[in-house]
N, C-alpha and C. Protein backbone atom coordinates (compact mmCIF):
# COMPACT_ATOMS: atom_id res chain seq x y z
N UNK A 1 77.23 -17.14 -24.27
CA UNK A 1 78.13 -16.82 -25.36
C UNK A 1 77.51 -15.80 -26.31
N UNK A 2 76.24 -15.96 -26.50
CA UNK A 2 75.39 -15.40 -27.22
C UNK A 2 75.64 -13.54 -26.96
N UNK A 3 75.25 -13.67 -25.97
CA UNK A 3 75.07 -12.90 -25.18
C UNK A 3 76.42 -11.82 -24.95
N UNK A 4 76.94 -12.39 -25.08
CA UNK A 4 78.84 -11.73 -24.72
C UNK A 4 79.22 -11.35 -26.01
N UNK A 5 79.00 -11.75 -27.36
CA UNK A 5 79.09 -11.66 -28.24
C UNK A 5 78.53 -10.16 -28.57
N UNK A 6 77.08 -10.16 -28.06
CA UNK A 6 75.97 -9.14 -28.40
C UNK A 6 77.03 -8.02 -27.54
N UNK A 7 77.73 -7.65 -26.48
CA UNK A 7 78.30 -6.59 -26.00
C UNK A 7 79.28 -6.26 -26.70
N UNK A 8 80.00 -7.35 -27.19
CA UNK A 8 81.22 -7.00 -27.68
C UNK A 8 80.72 -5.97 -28.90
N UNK A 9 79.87 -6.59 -29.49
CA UNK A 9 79.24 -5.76 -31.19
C UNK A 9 78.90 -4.32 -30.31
N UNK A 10 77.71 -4.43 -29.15
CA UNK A 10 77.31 -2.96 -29.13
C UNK A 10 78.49 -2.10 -28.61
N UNK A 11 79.21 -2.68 -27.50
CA UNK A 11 80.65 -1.73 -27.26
C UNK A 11 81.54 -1.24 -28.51
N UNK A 12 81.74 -2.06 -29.46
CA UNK A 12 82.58 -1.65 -30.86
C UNK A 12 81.49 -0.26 -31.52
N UNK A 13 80.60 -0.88 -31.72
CA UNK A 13 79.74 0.14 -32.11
C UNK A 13 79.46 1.24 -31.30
N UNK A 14 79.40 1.42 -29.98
CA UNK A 14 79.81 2.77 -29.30
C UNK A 14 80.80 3.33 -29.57
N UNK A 15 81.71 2.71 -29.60
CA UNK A 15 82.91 3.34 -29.56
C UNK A 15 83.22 4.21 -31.11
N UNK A 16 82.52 3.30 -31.84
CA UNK A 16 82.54 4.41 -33.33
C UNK A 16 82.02 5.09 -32.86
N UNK A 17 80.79 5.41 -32.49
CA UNK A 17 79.96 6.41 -32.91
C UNK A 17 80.42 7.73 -31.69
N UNK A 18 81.36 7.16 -30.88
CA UNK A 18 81.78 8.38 -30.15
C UNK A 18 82.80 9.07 -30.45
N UNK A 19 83.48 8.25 -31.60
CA UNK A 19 84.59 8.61 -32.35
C UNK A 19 83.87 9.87 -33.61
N UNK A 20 82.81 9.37 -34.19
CA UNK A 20 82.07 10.54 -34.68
C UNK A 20 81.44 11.50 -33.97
N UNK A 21 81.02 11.61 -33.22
CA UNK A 21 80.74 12.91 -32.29
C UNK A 21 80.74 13.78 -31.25
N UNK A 22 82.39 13.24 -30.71
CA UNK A 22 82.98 13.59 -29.61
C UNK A 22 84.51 13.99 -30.12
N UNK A 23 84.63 14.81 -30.07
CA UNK A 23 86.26 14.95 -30.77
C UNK A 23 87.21 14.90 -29.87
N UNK A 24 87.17 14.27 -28.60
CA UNK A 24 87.90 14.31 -27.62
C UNK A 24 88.73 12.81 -28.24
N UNK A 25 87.53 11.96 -28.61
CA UNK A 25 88.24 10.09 -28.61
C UNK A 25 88.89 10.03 -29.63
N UNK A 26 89.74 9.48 -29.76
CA UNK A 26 90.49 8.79 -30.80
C UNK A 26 90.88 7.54 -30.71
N UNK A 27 90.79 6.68 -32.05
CA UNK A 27 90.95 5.42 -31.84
C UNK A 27 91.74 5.09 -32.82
N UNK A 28 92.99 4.59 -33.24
CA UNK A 28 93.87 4.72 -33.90
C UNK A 28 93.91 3.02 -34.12
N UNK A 29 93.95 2.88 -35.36
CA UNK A 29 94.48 1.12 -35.77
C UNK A 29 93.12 0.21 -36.58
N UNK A 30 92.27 0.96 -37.02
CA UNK A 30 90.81 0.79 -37.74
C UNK A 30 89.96 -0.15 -37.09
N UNK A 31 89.49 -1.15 -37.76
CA UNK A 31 88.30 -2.05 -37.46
C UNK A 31 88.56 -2.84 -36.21
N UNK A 32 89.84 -3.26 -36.61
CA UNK A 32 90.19 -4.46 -35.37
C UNK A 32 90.52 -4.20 -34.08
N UNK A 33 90.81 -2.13 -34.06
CA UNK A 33 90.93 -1.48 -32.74
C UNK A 33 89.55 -1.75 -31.99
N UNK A 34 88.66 -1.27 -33.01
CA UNK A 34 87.13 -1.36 -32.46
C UNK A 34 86.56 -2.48 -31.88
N UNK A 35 86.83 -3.76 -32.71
CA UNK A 35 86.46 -4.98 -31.75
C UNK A 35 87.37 -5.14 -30.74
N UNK A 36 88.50 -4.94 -30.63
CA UNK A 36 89.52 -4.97 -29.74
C UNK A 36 89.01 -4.59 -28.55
N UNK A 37 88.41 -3.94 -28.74
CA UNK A 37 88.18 -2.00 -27.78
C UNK A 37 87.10 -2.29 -26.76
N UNK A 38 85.76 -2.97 -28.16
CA UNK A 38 84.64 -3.61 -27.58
C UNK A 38 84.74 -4.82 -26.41
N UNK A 39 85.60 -6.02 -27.48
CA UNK A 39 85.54 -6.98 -26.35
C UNK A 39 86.35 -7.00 -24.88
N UNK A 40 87.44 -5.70 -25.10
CA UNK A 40 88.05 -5.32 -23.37
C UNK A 40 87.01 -4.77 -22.91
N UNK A 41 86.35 -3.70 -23.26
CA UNK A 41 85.14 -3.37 -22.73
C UNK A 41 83.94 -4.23 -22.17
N UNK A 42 83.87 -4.38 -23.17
CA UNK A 42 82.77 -5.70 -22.43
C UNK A 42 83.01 -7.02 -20.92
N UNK A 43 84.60 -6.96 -21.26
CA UNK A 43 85.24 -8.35 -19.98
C UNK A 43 85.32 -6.88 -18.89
N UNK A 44 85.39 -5.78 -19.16
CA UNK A 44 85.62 -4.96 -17.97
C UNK A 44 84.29 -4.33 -17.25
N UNK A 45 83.32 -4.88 -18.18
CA UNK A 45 82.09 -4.56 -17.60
C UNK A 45 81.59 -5.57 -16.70
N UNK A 46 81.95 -6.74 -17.57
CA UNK A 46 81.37 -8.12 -17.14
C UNK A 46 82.38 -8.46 -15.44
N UNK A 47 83.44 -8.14 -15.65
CA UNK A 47 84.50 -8.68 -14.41
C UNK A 47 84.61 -7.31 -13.70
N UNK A 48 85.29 -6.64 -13.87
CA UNK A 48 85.92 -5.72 -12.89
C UNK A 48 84.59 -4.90 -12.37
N UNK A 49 83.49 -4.17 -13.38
CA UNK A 49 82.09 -3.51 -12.87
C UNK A 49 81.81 -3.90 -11.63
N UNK A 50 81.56 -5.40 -11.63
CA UNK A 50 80.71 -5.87 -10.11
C UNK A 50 81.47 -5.61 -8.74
N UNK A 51 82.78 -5.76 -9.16
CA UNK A 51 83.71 -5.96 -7.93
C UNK A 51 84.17 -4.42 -7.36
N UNK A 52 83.73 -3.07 -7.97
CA UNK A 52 84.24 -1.90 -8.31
C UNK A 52 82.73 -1.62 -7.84
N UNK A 53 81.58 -1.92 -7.61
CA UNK A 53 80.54 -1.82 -7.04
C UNK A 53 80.47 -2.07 -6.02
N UNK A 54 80.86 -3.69 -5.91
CA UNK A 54 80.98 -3.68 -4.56
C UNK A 54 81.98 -2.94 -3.09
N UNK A 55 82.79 -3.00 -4.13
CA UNK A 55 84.18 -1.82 -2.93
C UNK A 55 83.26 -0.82 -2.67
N UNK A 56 82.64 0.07 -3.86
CA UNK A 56 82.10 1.43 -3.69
C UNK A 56 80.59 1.51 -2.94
N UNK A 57 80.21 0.15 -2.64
CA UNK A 57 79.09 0.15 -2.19
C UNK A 57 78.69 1.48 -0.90
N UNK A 58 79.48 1.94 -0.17
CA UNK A 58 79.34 2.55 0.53
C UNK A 58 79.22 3.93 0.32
N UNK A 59 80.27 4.20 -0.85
CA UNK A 59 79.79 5.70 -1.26
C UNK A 59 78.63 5.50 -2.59
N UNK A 60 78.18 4.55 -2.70
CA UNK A 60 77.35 4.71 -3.72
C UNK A 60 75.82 4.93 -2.62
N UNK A 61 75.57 4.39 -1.63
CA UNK A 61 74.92 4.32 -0.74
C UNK A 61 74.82 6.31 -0.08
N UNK A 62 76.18 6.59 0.13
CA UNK A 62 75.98 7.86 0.34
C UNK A 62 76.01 9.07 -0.28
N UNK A 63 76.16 8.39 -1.91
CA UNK A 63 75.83 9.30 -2.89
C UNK A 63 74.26 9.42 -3.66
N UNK A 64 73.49 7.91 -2.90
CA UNK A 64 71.93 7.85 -3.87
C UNK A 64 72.27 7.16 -5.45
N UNK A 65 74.00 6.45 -5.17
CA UNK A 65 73.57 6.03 -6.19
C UNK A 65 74.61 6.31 -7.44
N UNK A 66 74.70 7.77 -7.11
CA UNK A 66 75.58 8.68 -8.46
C UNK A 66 77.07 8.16 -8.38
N UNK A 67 77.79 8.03 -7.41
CA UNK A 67 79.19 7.04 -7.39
C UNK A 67 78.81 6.33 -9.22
N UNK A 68 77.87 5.37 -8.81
CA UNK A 68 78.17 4.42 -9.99
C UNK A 68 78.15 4.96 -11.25
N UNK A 69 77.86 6.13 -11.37
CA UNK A 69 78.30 6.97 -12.53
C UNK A 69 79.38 6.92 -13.14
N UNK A 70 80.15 6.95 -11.70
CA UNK A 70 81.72 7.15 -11.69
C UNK A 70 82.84 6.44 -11.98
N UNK A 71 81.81 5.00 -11.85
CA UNK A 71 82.40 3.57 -11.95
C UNK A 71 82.41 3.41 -13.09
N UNK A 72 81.70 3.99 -14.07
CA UNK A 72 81.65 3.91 -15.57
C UNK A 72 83.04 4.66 -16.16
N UNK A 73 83.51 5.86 -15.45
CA UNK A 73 84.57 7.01 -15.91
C UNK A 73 85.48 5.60 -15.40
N UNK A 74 85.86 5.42 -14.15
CA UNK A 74 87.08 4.21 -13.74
C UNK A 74 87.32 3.06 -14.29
N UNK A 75 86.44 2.38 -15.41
CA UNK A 75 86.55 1.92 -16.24
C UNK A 75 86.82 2.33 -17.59
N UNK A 76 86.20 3.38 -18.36
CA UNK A 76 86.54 3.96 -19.55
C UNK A 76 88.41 4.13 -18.97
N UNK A 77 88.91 4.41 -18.15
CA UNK A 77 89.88 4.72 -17.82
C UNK A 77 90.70 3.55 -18.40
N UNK A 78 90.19 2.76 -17.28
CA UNK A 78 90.95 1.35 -17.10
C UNK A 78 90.89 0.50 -18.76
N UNK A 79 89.88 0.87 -19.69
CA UNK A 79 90.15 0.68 -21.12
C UNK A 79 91.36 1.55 -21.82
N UNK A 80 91.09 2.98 -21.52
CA UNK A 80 92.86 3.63 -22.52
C UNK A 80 94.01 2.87 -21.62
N UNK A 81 93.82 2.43 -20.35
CA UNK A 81 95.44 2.05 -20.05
C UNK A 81 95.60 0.64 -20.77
N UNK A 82 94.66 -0.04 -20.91
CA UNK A 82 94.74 -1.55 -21.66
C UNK A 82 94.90 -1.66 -22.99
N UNK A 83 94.13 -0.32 -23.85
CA UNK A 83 94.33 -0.48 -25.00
C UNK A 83 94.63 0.59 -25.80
N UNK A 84 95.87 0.84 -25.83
CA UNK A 84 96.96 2.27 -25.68
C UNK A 84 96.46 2.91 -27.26
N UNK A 85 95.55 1.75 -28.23
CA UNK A 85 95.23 3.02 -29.33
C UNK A 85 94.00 3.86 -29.34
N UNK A 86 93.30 3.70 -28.02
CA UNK A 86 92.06 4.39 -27.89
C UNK A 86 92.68 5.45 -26.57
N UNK A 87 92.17 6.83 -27.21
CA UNK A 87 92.73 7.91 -26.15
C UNK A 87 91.82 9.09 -25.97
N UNK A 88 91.55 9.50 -25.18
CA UNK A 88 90.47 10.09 -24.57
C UNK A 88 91.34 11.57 -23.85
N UNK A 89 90.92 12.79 -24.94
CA UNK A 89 91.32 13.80 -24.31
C UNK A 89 91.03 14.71 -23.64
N UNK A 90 91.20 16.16 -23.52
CA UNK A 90 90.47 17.54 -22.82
C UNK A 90 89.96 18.44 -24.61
N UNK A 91 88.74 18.15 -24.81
CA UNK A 91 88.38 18.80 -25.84
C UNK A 91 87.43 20.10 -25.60
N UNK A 92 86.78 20.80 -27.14
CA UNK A 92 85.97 21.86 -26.50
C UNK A 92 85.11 21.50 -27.10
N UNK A 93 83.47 21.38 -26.52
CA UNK A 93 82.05 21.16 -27.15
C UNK A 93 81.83 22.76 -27.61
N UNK A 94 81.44 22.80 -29.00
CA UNK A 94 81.25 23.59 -29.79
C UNK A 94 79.90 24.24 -29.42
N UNK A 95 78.43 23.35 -28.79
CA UNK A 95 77.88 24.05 -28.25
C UNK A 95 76.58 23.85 -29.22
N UNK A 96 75.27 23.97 -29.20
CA UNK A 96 74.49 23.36 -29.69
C UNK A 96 73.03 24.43 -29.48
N UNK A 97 71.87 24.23 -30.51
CA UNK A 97 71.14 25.87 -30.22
C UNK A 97 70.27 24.76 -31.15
N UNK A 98 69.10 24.93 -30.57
CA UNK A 98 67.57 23.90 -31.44
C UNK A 98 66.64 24.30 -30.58
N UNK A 99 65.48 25.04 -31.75
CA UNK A 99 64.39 25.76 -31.11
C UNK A 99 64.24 26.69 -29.57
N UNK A 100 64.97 27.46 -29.80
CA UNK A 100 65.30 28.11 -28.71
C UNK A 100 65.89 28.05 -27.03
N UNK A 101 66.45 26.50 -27.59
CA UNK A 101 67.32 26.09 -26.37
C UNK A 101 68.85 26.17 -26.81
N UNK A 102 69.37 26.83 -25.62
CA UNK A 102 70.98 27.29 -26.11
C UNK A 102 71.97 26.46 -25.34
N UNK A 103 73.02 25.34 -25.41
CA UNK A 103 73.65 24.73 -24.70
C UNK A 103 75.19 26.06 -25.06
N UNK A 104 75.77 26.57 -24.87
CA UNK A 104 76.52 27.40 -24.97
C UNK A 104 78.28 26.28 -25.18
N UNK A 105 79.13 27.17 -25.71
CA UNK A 105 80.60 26.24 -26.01
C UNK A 105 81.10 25.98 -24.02
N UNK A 106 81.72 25.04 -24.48
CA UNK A 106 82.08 24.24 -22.99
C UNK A 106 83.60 23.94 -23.01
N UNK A 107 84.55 23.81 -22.73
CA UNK A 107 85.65 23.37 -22.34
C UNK A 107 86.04 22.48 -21.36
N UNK A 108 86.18 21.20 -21.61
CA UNK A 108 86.25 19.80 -21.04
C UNK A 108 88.04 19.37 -21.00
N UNK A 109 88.53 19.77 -19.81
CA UNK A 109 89.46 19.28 -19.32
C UNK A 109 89.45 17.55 -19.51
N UNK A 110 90.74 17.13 -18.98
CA UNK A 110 90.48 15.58 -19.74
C UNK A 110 89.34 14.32 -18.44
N UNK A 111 89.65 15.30 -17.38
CA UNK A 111 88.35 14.25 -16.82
C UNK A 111 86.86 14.71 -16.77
N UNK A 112 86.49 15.73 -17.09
CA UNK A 112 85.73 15.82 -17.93
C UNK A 112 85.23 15.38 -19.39
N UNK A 113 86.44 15.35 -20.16
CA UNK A 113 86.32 14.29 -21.17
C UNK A 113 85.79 12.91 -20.55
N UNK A 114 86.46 12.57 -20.06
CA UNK A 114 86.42 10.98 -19.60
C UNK A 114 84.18 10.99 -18.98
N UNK A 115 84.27 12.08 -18.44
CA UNK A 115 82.73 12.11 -18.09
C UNK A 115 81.93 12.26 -18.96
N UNK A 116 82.20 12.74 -19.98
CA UNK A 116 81.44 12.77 -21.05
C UNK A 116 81.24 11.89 -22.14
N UNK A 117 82.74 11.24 -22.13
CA UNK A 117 82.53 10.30 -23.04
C UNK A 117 81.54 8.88 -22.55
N UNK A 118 82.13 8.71 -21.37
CA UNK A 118 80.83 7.58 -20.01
C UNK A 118 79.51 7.85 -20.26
N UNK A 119 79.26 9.40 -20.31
CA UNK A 119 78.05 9.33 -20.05
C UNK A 119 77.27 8.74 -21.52
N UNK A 120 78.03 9.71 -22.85
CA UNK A 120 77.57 9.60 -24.07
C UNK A 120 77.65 7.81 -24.05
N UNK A 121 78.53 6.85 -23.77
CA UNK A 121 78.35 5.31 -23.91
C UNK A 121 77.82 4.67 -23.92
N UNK A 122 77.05 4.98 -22.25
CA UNK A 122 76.03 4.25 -21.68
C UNK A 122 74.85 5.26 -22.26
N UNK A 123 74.68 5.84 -22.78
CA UNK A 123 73.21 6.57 -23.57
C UNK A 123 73.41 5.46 -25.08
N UNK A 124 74.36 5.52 -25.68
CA UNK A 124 74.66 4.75 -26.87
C UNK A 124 73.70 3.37 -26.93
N UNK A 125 74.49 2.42 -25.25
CA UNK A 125 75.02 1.48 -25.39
C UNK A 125 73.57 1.04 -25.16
N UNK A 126 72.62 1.86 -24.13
CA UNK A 126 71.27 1.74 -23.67
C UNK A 126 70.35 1.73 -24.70
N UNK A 127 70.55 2.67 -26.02
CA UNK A 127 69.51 2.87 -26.95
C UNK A 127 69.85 1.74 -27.98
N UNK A 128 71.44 1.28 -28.18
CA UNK A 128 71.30 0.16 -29.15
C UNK A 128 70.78 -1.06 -28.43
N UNK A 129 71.04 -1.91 -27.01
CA UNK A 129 70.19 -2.80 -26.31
C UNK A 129 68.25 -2.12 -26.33
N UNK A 130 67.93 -1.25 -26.36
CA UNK A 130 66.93 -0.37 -26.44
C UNK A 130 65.98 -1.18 -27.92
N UNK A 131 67.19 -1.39 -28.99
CA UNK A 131 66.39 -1.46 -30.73
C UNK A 131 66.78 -2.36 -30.24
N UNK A 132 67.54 -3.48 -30.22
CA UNK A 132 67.06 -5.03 -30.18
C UNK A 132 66.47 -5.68 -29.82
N UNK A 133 65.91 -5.24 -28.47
CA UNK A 133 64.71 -5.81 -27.84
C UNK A 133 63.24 -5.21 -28.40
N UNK A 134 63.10 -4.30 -29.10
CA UNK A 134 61.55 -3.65 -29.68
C UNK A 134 61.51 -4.74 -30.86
């Protein structure tokens, strides 16, 4: 319980913080969207993840792996169809320049969005499980 609790908080809390620095997400309906948001997230990690692994076991096998990347986008998915005030669009990354490294502006169609926002989650979701355990 403990434990399920702890996802639901870090999923809500992803989900803000991708709402601040991704201008693709939107989450419409305030605080209670966010726990809302979190704890579907979390039952869709906890239930549907394993079983969405296992189907894909075979191309994850002939991808090394990277499939399950993907399994993360087929879920972020499977969250906007469940919870119609979080929406995930085709935005443009403005593009980023620190000490002489240049990420240049990007244009992210909406499954590209959806890849980006996955990827930014699980970086989120890894560094806040990351501070609770130090």
């Amino acid at each position: 319980m403990k434990s399920i609790l702890r996802n639901i908080i870090f999923y809500a809390s992803a989900l803000f913080v991708l709402t601040q620095i991704l201008e693709g997400v939107k989450i419409s309906g305030g605080f209670f969207t966010f726990i809302l948001g979190g704890a579907v997230l979390s039952l869709i990690f906890l239930i549907i993840k394993p079983v969405l692994n296992l189907i894909a076991l075979p191309l994850n096998i002939a991808t090394l792996g990277l499939f399950s990347f993907f399994s993360n986008v087929i879920m972020l998915y499977i969250l906007t169809v469940l919870v119609p005030e979080i929406k995930i669009n085709a935005f443009e990354f403005q593009g980023y320049s620190f000490a002489g490294f240049i990420i240049p502006n990007v244009a992210l169609n909406s499954f590209m969005a959806y890849v980006a926002t996955a990827f930014s989650l699980s970086i989120i979701v890894s560094f806040l499980t990351w501070l609770v355990k130090k």
